[in-house]
Protein backbone atom coordinates (compact mmCIF):
# COMPACT_ATOMS: atom_id res chain seq x y z
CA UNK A 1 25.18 10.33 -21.13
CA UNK A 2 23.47 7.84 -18.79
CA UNK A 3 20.95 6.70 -21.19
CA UNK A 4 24.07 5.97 -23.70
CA UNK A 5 25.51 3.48 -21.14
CA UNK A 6 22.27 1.72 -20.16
CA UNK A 7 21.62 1.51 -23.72
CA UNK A 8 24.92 -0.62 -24.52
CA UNK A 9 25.10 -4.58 -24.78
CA UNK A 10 28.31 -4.85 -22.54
CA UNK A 11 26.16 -2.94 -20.06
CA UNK A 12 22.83 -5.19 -20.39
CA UNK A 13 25.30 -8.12 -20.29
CA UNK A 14 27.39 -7.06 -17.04
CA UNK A 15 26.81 -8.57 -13.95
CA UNK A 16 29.57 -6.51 -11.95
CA UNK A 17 30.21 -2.42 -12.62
CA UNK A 18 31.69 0.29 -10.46
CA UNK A 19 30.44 3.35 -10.62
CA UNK A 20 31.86 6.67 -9.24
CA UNK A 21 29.48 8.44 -7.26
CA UNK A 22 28.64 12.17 -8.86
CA UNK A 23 29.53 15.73 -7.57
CA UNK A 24 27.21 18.40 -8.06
CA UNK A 25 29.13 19.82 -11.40
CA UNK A 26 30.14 15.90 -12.78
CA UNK A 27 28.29 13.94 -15.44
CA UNK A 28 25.23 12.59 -12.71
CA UNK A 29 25.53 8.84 -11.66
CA UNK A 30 22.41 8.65 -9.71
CA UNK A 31 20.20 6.90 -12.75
CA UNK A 32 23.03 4.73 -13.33
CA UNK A 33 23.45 3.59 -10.07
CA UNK A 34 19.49 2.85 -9.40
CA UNK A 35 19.42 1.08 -12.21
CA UNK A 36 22.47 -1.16 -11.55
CA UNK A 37 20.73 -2.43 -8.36
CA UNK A 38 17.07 -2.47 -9.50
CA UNK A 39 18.86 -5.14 -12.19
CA UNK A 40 20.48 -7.17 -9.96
CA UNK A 41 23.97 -6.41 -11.01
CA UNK A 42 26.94 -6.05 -8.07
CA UNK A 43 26.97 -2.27 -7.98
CA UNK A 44 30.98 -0.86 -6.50
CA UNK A 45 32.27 2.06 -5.95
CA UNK A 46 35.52 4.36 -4.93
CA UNK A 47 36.11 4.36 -1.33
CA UNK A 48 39.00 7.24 -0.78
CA UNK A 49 41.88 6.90 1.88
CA UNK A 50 44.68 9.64 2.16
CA UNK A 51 47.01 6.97 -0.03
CA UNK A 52 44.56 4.93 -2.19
CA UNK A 53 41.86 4.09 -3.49
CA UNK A 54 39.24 0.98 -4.01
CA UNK A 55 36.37 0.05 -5.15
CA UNK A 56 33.53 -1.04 -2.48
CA UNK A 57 30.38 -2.90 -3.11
CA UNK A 58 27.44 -0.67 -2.73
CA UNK A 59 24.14 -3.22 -1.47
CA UNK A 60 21.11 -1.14 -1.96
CA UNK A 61 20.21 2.65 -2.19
CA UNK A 62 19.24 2.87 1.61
CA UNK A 63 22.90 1.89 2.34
CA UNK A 64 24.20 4.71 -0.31
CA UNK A 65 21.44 6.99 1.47
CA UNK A 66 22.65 5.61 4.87
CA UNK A 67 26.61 6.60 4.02
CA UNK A 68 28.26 9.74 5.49
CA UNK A 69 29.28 12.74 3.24
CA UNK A 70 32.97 13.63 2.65
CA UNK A 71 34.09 17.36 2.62
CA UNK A 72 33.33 17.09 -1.24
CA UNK A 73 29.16 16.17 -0.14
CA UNK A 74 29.35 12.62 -1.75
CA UNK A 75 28.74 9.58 0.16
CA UNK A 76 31.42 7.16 0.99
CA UNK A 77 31.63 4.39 3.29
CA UNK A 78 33.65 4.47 6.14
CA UNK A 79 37.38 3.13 6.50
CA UNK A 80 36.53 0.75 8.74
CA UNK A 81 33.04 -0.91 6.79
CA UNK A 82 33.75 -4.36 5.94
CA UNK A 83 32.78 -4.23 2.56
CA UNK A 84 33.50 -6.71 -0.87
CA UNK A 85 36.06 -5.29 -2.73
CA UNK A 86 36.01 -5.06 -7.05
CA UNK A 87 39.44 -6.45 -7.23
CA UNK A 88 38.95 -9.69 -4.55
C-alpha cells in the first residue's frame, strides 16, 4: 500500500501531505512518513482533542520519536504545542 502512494505523480509532485499516524492493526504509515521528510515535503498530522480534530505539522522523526503516546500507543503532540496547522 505504501509503495502505491510513493509511486504516484500527485505524490512526487506534493509539497504538503498529512498523514495519520498507524496503530498496530492499521495499514503502517511509518515508510510514508520517513519518506515525506527525507523529501522535503511539510509532513502533518491528526492531533485529537475530546471535540475535534486537526492536522499538526510534524518537523522531523526525532520530534515524532520525541511525542508522548495516547491510550491507543500512537504519538501525538500535546494540546498545548504550538504547532503549524494544515488548514492555516
Amino acid at each position: 500500500m505504501s509503495n502505491m502512494l510513493l509511486n504516484l505523480q500527485k505524490y512526487k509532485e506534493s509539497k504538503r501531505v498529512s498523514v495519520y499516524l498507524s496503530m498496530k492493526d492499521e495499514v503502517q504509515t511509518d515508510k510514508i512518513v520517513e519518506d515525506i521528510l527525507s523529501k522535503g515535503k511539510t509532513c502533518f498530522i491528526p492531533l485529537y482533542t475530546k471535540t475535534s480534530m486537526s492536522m499538526v505539522k510534524l518537523n522531523s522523526l526525532d520530534d515524532l520519536e520525541s511525542l508522548p503516546k495516547t491510550k491507543w500507543n500512537i504519538r501525538q503532540p500535546l494540546e498545548t504545542d504550538a504547532r503549524e496547522e494544515a488548514c492555516e
